[in-house]
Protein backbone atom coordinates (compact mmCIF):
# COMPACT_ATOMS: atom_id res chain seq x y z
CA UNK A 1 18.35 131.21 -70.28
CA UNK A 2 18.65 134.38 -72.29
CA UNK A 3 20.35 137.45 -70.83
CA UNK A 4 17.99 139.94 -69.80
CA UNK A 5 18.81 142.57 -72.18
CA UNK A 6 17.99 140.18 -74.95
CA UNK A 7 14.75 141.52 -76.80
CA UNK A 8 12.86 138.56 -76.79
CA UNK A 9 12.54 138.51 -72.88
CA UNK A 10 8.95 139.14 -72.24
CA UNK A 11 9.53 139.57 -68.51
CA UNK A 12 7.26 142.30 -67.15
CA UNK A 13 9.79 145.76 -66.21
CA UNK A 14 8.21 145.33 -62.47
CA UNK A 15 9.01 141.58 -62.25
CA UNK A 16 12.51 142.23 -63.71
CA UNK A 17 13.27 144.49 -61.31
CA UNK A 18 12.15 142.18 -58.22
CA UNK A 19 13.93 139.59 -59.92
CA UNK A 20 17.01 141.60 -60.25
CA UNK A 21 16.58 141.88 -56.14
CA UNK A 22 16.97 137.97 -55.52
CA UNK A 23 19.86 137.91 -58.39
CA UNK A 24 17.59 136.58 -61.37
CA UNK A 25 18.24 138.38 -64.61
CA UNK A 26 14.68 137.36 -65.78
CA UNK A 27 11.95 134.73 -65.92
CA UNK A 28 12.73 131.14 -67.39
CA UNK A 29 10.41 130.51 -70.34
CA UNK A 30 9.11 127.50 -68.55
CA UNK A 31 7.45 129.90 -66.51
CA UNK A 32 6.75 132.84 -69.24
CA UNK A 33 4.89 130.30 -71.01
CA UNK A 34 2.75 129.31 -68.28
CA UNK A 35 0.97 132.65 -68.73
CA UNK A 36 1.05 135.66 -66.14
CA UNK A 37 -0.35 133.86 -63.10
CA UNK A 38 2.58 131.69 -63.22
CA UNK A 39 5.07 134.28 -63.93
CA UNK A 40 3.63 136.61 -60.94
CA UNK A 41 3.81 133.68 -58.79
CA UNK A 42 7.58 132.81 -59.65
CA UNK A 43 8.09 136.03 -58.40
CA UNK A 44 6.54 135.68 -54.98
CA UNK A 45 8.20 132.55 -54.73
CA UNK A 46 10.89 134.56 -54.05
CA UNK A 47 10.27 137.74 -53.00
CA UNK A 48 7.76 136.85 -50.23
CA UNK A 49 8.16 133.34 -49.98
CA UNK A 50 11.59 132.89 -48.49
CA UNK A 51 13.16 135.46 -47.06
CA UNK A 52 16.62 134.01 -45.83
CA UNK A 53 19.06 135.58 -48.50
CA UNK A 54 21.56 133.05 -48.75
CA UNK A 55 18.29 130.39 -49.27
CA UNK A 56 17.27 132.59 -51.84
CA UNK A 57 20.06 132.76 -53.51
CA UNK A 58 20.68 128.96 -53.67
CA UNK A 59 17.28 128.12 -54.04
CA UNK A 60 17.04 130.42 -56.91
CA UNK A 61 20.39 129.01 -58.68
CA UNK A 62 18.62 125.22 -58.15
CA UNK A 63 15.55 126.25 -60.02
CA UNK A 64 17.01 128.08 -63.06
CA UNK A 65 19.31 125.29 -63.45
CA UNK A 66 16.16 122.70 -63.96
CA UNK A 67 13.96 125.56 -65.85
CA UNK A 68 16.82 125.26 -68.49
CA UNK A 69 16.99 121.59 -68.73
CA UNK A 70 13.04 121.75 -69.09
CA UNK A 71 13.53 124.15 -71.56
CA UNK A 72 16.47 122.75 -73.69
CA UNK A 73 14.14 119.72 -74.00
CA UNK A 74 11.13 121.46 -75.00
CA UNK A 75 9.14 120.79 -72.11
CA UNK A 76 6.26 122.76 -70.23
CA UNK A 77 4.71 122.93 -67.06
CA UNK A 78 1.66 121.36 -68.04
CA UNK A 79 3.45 118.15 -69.33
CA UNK A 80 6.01 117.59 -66.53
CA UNK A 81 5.32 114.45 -64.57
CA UNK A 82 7.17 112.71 -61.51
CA UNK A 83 8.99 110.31 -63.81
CA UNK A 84 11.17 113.89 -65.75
CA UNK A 85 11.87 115.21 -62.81
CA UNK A 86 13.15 112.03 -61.11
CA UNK A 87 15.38 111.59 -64.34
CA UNK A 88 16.51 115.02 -63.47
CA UNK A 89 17.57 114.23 -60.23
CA UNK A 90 19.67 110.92 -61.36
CA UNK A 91 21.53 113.23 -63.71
CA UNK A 92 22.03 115.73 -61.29
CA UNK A 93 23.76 112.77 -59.22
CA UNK A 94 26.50 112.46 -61.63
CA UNK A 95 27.82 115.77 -60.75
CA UNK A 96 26.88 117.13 -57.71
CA UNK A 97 27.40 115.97 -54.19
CA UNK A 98 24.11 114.32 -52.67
CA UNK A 99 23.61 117.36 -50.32
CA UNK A 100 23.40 119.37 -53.12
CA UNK A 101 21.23 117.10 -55.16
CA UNK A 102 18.34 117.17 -52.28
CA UNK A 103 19.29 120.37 -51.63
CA UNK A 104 17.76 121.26 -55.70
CA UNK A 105 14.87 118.65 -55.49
CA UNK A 106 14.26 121.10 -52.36
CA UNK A 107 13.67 123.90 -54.14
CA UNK A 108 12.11 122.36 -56.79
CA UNK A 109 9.67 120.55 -54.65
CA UNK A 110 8.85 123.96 -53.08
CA UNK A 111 8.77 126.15 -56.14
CA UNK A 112 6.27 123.26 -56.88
CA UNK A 113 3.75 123.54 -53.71
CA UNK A 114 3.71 127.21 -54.48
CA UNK A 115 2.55 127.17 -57.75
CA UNK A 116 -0.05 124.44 -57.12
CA UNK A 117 -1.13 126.75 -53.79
CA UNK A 118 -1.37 129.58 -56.90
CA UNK A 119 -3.66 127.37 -59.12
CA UNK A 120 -0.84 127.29 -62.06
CA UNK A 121 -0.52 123.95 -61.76
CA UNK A 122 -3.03 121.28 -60.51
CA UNK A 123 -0.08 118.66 -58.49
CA UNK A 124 3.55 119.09 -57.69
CA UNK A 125 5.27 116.65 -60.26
CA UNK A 126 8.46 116.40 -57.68
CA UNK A 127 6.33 115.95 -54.27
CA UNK A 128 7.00 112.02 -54.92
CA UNK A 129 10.14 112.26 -56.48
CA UNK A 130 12.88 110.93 -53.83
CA UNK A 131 16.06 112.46 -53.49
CA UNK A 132 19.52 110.02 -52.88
CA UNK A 133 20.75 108.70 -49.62
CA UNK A 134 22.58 110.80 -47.44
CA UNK A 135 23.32 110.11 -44.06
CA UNK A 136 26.01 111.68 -41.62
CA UNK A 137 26.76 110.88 -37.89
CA UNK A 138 30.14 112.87 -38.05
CA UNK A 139 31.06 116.54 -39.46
CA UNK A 140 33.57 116.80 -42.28
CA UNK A 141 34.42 120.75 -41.44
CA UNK A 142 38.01 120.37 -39.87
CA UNK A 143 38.36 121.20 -36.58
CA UNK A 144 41.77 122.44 -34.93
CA UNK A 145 42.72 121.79 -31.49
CA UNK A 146 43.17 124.17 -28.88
CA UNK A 147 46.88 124.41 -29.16
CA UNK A 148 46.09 124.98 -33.12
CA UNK A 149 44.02 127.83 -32.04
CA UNK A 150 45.94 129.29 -29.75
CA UNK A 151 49.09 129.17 -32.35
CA UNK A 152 46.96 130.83 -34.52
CA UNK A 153 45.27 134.07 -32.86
CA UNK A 154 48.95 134.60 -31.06
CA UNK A 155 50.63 134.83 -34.38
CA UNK A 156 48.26 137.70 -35.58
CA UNK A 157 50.18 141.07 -35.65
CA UNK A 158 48.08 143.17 -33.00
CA UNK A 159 49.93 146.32 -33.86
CA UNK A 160 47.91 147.36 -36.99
CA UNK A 161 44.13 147.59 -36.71
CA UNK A 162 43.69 144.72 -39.37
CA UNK A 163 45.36 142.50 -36.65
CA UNK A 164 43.38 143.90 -34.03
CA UNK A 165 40.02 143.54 -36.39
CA UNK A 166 41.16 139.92 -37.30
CA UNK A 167 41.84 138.26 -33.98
CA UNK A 168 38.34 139.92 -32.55
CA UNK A 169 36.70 138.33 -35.21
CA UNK A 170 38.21 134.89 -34.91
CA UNK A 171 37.62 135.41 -31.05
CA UNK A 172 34.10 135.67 -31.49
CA UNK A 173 34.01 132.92 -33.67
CA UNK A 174 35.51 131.05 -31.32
CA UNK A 175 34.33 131.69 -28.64
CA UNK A 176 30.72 132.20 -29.00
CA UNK A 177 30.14 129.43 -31.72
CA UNK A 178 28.81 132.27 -34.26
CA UNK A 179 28.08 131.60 -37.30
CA UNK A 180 30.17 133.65 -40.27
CA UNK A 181 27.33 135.20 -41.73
CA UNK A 182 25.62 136.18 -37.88
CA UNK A 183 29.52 137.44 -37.55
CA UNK A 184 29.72 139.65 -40.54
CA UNK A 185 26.36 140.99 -39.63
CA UNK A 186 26.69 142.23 -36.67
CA UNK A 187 26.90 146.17 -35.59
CA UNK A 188 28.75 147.82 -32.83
CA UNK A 189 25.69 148.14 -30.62
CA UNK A 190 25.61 144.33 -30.80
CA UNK A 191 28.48 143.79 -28.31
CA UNK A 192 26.78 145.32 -25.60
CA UNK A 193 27.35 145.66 -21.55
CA UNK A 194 24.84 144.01 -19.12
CA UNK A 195 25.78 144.25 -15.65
CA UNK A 196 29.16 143.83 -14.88
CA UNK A 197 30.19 141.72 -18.13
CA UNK A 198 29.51 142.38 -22.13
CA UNK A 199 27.42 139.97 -24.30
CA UNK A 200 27.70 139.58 -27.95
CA UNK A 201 23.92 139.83 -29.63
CA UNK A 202 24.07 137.32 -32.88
CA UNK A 203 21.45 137.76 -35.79
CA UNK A 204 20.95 134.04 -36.97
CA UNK A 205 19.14 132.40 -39.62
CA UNK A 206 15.26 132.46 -39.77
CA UNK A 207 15.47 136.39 -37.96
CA UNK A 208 16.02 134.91 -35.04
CA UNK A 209 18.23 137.09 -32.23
CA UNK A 210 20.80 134.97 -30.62
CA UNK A 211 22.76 136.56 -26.94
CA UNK A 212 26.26 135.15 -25.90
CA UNK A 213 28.19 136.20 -23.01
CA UNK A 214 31.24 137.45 -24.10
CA UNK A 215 34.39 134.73 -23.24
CA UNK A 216 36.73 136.87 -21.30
CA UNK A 217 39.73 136.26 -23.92
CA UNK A 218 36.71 137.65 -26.54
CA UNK A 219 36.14 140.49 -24.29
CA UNK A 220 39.86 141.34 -24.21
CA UNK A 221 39.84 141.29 -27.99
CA UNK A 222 37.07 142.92 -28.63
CA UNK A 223 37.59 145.91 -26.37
CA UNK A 224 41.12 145.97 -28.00
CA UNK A 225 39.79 146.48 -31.40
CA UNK A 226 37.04 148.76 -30.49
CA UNK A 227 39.46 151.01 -28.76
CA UNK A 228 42.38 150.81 -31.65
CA UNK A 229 39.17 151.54 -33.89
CA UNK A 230 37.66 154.12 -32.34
CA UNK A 231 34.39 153.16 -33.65
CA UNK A 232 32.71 152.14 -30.51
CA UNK A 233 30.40 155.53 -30.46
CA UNK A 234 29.31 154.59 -33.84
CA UNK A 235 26.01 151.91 -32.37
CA UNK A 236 24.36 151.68 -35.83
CA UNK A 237 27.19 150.92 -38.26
CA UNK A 238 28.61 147.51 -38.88
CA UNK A 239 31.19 146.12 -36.89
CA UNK A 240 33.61 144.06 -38.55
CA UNK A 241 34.48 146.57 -41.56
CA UNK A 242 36.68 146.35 -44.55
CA UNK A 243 40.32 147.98 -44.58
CA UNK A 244 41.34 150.43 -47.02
CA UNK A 245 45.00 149.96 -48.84
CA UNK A 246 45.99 153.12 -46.07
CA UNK A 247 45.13 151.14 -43.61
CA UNK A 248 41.85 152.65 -42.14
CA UNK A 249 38.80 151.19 -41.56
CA UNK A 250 35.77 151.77 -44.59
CA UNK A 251 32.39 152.02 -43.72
CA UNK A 252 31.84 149.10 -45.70
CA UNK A 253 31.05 145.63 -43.49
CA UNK A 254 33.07 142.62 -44.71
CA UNK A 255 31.43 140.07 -46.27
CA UNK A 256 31.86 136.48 -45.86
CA UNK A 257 34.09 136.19 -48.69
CA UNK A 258 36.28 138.84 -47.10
CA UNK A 259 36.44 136.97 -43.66
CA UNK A 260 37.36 133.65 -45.47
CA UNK A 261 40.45 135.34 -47.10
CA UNK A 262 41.47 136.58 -43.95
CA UNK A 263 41.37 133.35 -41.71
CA UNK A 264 43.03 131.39 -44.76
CA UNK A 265 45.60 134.51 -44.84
CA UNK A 266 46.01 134.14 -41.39
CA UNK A 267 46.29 130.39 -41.23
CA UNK A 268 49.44 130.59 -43.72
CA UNK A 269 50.90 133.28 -41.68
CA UNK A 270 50.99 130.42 -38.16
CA UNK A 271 51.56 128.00 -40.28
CA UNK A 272 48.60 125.74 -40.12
CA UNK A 273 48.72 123.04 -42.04
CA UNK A 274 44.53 122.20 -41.62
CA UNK A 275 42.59 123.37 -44.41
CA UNK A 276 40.26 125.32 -42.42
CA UNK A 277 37.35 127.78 -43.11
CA UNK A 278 35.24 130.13 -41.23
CA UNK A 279 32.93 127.12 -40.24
CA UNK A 280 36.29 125.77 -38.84
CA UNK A 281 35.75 128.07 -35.76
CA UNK A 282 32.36 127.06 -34.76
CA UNK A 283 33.27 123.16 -34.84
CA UNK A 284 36.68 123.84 -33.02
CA UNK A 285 34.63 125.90 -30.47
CA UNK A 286 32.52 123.45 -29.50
CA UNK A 287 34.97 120.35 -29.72
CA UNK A 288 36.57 122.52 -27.06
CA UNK A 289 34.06 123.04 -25.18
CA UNK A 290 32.95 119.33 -24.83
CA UNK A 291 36.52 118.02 -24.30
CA UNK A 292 36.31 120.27 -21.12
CA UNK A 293 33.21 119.16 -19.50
CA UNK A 294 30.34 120.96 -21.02
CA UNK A 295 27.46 119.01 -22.43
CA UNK A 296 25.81 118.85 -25.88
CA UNK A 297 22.53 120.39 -24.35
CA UNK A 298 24.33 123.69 -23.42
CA UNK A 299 26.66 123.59 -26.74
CA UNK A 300 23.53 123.75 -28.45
CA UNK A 301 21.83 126.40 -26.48
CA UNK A 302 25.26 128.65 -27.14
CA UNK A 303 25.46 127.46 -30.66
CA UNK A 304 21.81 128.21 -31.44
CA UNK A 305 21.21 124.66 -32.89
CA UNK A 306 17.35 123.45 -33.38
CA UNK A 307 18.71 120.11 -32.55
CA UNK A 308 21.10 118.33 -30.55
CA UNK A 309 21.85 115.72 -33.40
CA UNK A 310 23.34 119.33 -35.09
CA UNK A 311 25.54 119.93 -32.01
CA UNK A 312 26.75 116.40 -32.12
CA UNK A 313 27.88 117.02 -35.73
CA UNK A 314 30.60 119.11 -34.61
CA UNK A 315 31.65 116.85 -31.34
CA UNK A 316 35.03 116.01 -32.56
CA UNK A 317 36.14 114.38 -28.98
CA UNK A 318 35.16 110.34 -30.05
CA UNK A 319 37.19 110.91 -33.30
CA UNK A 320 40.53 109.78 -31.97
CA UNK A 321 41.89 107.04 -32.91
CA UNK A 322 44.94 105.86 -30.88
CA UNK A 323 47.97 103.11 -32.24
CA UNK A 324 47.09 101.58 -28.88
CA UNK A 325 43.80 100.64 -30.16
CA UNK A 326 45.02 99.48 -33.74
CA UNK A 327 47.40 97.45 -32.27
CA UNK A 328 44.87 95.42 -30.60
CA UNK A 329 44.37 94.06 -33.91
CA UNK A 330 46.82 90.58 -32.88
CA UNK A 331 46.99 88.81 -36.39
């Protein structure tokens, strides 16, 4: 698409800067040209219609991606049928993963439905339109075992209040099966006493809130970090901050770019070979949990999972494969 600032964008200032909001320089001319009913409804596609940011922003990076292929082809809305986006789609397949394929015939499909619910369009030319094959019984995010884990928050330097900051926020990981982005959001008042032990209050997807009781090895770290902080007076400010090259805390929450730089950082420091994430924690978490008696009902209920079949993704326990067993094969 053109840049913004280009002087033959025709994007109304008040949709630019609700655009600019959801990380859209400016209307695709698929949409422009559709006349301002369309373009006004883009917008609420957006702005009103989905309100999970990191949806947004992937949603929003799936659409402009097909408005340009419509548009390097000389295509409108009016004359798109099921058969040009389905050709879409089997190109898309040629470079992206098929998550991410029906993850863009997703947002497609719904940009779609909104725009017929709008009148712009009178059917959704991808509602038929079938996305590839994709089905998993077993996680790919590696997992480490316990010993792994342990090897990896003893090895953090505790003496500086990065240390401190980094092995509370692995602890929590850990421990409460958060998810990064519930992690990084969270303020001080969200690790919070209630009777005689603390809980850790999660923000998840969808605005939904989400209470853990704190693990008493997260409770240890957390009160560690809080105290080496000195931030635990400040309820309303975020958390899991930033460090400045001095040393101190910003007021600036870390984002989940930050946090991934830090457990990869930390991973070379205890030299773990595993090629872990932040996602790493939550599946090693529950694997733990499970190889120690609980049950995927109540890893789901701590892990804030719709579905059990989303637990099991991250059961890790059946994966073993021993030489005993392969040398059953008697050929």
């Amino acid at each position: 698409m053109i840049p913004s600032d280009d002087p033959r964008d025709l994007t109304p200032l008040p949709h630019r800067r609700q655009l600019a909001r959801v990380g859209l320089g400016r209307l695709p001319d698929l949409i422009t040209a559709a006349g301002p009913r369309a373009s006004r409804r883009f917008v609420e596609f957006f702005t009103a219609n989905i309100r999970n940011r990191n949806t947004r922003e992937a949603y929003a990076r799936a659409v402009v991606r097909f408005c340009d292929w419509c548009e390097t082809r000389g295509l409108t809305l009016a004359r798109l049928e099921p058969i040009l986006v389905a050709a879409y789609i089997e190109e898309l397949g040629q470079t992206l993963s098929k998550p991410s394929v029906k993850q863009h015939l997703a947002a497609i499909r719904m940009l779609f439905d909104w725009l017929v619910l709008g009148q712009v369009i009178p059917s959704n030319p991808a509602s038929s339109v079938r996305g590839p094959k994709y089905v998993i019984k077993r996680g790919k995010t590696p997992v480490l075992s316990a010993p792994e884990t342990r090897t990896l928050l003893d090895a953090i330097d505790v003496s500086t209040l990065a240390g401190l900051r980094d092995r509370a926020l692995i602890g929590v990981m850990v421990y409460s099966f958060a998810r990064i982005g519930a992690v990084v959001a969270m303020r001080v008042q969200d690790y919070c006493p209630r009777g005689k032990r603390w809980w850790i209050r999660l923000h998840e997807k969808g605005g939904k809130h989400h209470e853990v009781p704190a693990h008493h090895n997260a409770e240890a770290y957390m009160d560690a970090y809080l105290q080496g902080a000195g931030i635990a007076g400040d309820k309303k400010s975020p958390l899991f901050r930033t460090i400045a090259r001095s040393g101190a805390l910003t007021e600036r929450a870390m984002s989940r770019i930050d946090a991934l730089k830090m457990v990869k950082r930390r991973a070379r420091g205890a030299r773990i070979s595993t090629a872990i994430s932040c996602h790493t924690f939550r599946a090693t978490g529950i694997t733990a949990y499970l190889e120690n008696g609980g049950t995927i009902e109540h890893a789901q209920a701590i892990a804030a999972h719709e579905s059990p079949r989303t637990t099991k993704l991250y059961d890790r326990t059946g994966n073993t494969i021993t030489l005993d067993e392969v040398e059953r094969i008697a050929i």
